[in-house]
Protein backbone atom coordinates (compact mmCIF):
# COMPACT_ATOMS: atom_id res chain seq x y z
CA UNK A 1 10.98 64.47 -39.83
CA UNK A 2 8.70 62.09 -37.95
CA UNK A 3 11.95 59.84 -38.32
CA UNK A 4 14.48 61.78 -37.04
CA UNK A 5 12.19 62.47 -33.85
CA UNK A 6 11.44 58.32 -33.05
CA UNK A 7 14.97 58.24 -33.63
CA UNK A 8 15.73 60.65 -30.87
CA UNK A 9 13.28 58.89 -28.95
CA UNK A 10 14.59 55.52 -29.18
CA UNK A 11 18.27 56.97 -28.32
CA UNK A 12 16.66 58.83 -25.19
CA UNK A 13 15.03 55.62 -24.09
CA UNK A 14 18.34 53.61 -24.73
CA UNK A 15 20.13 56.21 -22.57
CA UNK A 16 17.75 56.23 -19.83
CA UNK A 17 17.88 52.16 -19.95
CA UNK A 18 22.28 52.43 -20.08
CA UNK A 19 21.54 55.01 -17.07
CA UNK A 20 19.37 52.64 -14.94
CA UNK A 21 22.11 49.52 -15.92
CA UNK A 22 24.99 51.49 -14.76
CA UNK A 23 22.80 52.43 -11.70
CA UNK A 24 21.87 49.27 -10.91
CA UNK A 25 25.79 48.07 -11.10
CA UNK A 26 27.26 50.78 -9.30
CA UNK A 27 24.62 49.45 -6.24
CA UNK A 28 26.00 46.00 -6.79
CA UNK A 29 29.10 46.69 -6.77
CA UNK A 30 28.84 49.06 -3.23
CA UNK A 31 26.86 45.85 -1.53
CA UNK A 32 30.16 43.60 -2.73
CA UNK A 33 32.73 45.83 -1.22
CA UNK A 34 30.47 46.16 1.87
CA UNK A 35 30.17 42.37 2.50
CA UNK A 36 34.19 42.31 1.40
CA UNK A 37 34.87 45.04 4.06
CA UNK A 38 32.80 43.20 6.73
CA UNK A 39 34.26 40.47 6.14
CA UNK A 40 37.70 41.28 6.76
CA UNK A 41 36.23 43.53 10.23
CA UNK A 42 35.16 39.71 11.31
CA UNK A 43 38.71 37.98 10.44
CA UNK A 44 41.40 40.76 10.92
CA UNK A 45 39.94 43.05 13.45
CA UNK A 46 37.96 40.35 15.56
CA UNK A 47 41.31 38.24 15.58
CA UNK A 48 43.13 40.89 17.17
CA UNK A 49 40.81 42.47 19.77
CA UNK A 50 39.88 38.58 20.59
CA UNK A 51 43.70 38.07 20.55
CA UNK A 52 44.27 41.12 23.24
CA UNK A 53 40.94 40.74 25.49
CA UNK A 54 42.93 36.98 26.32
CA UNK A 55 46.07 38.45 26.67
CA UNK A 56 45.09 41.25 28.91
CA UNK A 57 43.45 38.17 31.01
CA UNK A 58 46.47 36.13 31.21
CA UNK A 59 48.52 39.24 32.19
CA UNK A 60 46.00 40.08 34.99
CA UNK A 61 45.52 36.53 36.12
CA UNK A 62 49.68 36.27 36.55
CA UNK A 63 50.12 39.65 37.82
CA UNK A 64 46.96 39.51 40.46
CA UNK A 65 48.76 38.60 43.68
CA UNK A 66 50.52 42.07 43.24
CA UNK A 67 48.12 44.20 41.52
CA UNK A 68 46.83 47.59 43.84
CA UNK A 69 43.55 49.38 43.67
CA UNK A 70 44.27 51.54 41.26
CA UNK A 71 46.01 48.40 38.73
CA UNK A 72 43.05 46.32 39.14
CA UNK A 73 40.96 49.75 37.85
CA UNK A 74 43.12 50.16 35.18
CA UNK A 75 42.99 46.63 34.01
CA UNK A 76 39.17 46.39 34.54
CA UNK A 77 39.28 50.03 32.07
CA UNK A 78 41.05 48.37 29.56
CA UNK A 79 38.62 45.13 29.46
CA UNK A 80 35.71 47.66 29.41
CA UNK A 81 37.48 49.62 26.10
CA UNK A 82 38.14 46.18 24.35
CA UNK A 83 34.77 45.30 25.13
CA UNK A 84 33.36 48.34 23.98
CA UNK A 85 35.59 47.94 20.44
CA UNK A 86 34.14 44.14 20.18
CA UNK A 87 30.28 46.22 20.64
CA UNK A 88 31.17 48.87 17.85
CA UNK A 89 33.09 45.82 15.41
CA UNK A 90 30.23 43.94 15.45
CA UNK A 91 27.57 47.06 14.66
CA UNK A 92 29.74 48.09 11.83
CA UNK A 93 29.79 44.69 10.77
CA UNK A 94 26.20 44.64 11.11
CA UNK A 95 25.70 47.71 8.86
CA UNK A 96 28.04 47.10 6.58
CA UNK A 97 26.25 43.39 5.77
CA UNK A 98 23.62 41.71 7.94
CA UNK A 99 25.08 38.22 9.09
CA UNK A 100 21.34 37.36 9.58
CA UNK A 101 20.60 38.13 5.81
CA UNK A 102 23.27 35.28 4.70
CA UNK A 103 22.89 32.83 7.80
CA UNK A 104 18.65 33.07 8.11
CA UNK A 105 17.41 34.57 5.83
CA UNK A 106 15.82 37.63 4.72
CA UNK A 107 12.63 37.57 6.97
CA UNK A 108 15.03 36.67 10.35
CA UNK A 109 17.12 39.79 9.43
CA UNK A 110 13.88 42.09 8.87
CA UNK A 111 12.41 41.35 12.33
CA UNK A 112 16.34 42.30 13.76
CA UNK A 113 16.09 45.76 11.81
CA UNK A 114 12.59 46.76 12.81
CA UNK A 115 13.33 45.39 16.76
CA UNK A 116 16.74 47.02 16.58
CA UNK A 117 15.41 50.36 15.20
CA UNK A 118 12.50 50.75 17.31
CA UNK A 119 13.92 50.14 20.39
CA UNK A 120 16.44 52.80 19.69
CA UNK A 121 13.63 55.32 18.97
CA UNK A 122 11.15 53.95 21.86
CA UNK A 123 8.61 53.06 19.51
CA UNK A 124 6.06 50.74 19.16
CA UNK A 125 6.65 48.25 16.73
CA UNK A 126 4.96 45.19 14.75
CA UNK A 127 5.51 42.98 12.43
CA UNK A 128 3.73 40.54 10.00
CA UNK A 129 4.86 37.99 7.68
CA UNK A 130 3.82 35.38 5.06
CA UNK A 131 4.50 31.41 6.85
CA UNK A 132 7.10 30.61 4.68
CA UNK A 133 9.78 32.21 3.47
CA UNK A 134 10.96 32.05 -0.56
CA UNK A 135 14.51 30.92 -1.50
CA UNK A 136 15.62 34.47 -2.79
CA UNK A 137 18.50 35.42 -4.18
CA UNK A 138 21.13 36.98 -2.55
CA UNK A 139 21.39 40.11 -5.00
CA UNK A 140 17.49 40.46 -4.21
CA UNK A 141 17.64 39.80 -0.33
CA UNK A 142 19.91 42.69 -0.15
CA UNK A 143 18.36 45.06 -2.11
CA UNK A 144 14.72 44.33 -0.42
CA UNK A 145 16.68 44.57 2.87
CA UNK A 146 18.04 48.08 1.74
CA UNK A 147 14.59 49.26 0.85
CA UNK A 148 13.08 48.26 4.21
CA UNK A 149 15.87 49.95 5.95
CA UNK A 150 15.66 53.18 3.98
CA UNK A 151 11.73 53.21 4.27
CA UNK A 152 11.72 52.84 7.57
CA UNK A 153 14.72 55.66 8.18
CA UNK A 154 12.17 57.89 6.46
CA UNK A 155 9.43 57.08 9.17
CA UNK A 156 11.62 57.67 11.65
CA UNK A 157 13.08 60.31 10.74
CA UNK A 158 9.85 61.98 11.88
CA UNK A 159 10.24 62.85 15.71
CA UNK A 160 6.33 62.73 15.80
CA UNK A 161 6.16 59.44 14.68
CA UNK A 162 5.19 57.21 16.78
CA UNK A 163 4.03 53.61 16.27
CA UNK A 164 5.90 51.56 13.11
CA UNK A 165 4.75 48.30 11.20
CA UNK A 166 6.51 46.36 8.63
CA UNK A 167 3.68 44.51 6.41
CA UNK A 168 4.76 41.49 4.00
CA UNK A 169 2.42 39.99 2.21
CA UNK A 170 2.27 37.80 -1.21
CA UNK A 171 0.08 36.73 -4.12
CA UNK A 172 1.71 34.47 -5.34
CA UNK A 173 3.30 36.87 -8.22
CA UNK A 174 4.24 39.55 -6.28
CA UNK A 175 5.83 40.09 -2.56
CA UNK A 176 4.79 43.40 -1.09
CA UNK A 177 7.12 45.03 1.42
CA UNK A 178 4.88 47.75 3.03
CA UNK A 179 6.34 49.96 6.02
CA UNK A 180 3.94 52.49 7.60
CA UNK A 181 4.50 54.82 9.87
CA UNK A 182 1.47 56.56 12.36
CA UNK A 183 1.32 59.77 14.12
CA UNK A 184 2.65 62.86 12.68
CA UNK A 185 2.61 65.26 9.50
CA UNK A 186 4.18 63.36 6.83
CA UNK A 187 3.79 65.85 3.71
CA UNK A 188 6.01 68.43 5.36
CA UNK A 189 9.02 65.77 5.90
CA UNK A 190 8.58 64.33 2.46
CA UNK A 191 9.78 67.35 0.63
CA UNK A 192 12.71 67.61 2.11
CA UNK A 193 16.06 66.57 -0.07
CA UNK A 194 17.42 63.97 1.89
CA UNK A 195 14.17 62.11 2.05
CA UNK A 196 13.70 62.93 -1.99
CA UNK A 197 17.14 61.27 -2.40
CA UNK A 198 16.35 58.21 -0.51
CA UNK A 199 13.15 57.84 -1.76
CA UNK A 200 14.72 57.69 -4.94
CA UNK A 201 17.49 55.45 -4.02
CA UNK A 202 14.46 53.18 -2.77
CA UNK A 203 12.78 53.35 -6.12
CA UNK A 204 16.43 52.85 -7.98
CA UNK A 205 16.74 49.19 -6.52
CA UNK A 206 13.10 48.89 -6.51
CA UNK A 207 13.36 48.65 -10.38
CA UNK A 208 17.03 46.41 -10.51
CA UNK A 209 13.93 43.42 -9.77
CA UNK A 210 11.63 44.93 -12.08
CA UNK A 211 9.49 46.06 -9.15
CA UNK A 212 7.89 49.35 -7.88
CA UNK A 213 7.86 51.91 -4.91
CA UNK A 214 4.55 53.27 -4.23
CA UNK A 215 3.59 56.15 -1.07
CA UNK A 216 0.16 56.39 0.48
CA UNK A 217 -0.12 59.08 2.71
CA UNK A 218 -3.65 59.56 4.85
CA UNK A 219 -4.31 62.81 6.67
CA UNK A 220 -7.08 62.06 8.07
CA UNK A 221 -5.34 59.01 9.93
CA UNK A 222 -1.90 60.50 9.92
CA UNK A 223 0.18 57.52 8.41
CA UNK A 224 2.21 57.18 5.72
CA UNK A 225 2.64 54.04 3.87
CA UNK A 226 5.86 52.87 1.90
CA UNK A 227 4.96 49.80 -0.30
CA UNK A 228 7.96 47.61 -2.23
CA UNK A 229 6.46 45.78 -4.61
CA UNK A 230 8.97 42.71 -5.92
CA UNK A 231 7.80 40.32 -8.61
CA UNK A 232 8.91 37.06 -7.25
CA UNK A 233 9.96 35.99 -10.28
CA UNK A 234 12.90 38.34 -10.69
CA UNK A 235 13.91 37.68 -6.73
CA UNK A 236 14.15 34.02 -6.66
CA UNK A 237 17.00 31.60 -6.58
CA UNK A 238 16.72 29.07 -9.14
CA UNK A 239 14.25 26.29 -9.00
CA UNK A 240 12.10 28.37 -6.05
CA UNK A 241 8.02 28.99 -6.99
CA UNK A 242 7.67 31.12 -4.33
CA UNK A 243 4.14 29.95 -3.18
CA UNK A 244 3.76 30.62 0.30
């Protein structure tokens, strides 16, 4: 008897270990056709918007000793819509894979996220960050990224927040990614299902690294506080230490 139940224990734990794997993959595998889809927004699409924004130049540069009033509108509408499309390219682009994430890094596309996101809410924002920034890999930068983002889409989420900051700090072992949030009732909007989801989403690539998500909520202060916690050694490119 005491057999057949370690036996069903050891198959439960080897199911909930397949389940994670698969998990982890199917994340993997959304991030690749997200940086495959931006890519081609950057090389198709920007070619041909680029492509028309000169053409509709050289047509109203040629045409421009006979152009009316209402032609020169028109032509200064259309240069406003292709500018527009180049505006809304480059945010998809942005969303689908942060160009800062593969050009500087995951710190310089961090600070872009927080500035970006609490400028668009009106909120006060700061930041904090070790001096130096580890060589990580890009599997990890991407998942940390996607934490960050989704922890700090739960803060704001709240209307009643209304200060943000974006903590990261190291041991040496460890790199803790801690967003808090300040000013409003955070219990209520934490049992809702699309923050349960994301939360667990959070947790879900938390543990691809072997890492941890951990909340800290304080009434008396009214903040809530959203802590990654990476060991470095699963997030590091090759031949990195990580001492900063």
């Amino acid at each position: 008897m005491m057999r057949d139940i370690v036996s069903v224990q050891t198959e439960l734990s080897g199911s909930a270990i397949a389940a994670d794997d698969l998990l982890d993959q199917i994340q993997n595998w959304a991030e690749r056709d997200k940086a495959n889809l931006a890519r081609e927004l950057h090389d198709e699409m920007g070619g041909l918007l680029v492509g028309a924004v000169m053409d509709i130049a050289w047509v109203e540069q040629h045409l421009e000793p006979v152009l009316d009033s209402q032609s020169r509108q028109k032509f200064g509408r259309v240069k406003q819509c292709l500018g527009a499309a180049i505006d809304m390219k480059r945010t998809m682009i942005e969303k689908l894979r942060p160009s800062l994430l593969d050009n500087f890094g995951l710190f310089a596309a961090l600070r872009w996220l927080m500035k970006n996101a609490c400028r668009k809410a009106g909120l006060t924002c700061t930041q904090s960050y070790p001096p130096e920034e580890p060589h990580f890999k890009p599997s990890a930068s991407i998942a940390i990224y996607r934490v960050v983002q989704d922890a700090l889409g739960v803060v704001l989420a709240n209307e009643a927040c209304s200060a943000v900051d974006l903590g990261v700090t190291s041991d040496g072992e460890t790199m803790h990614f801690q967003v808090t949030g300040a000013g409003a009732d955070w219990d209520a909007r934490l049992d809702e299902d699309r923050e349960s989801y994301v939360l667990a989403s959070m947790q879900q690539r938390a543990r691809s690294l072997g890492g941890d998500i951990a909340i800290a909520r304080a009434p008396e202060s009214r903040t809530l506080e959203l802590t990654a916690s990476i060991p470095l050694e699963n997030a590091l490119a090759a031949g990195d230490s990580g001492s900063v």
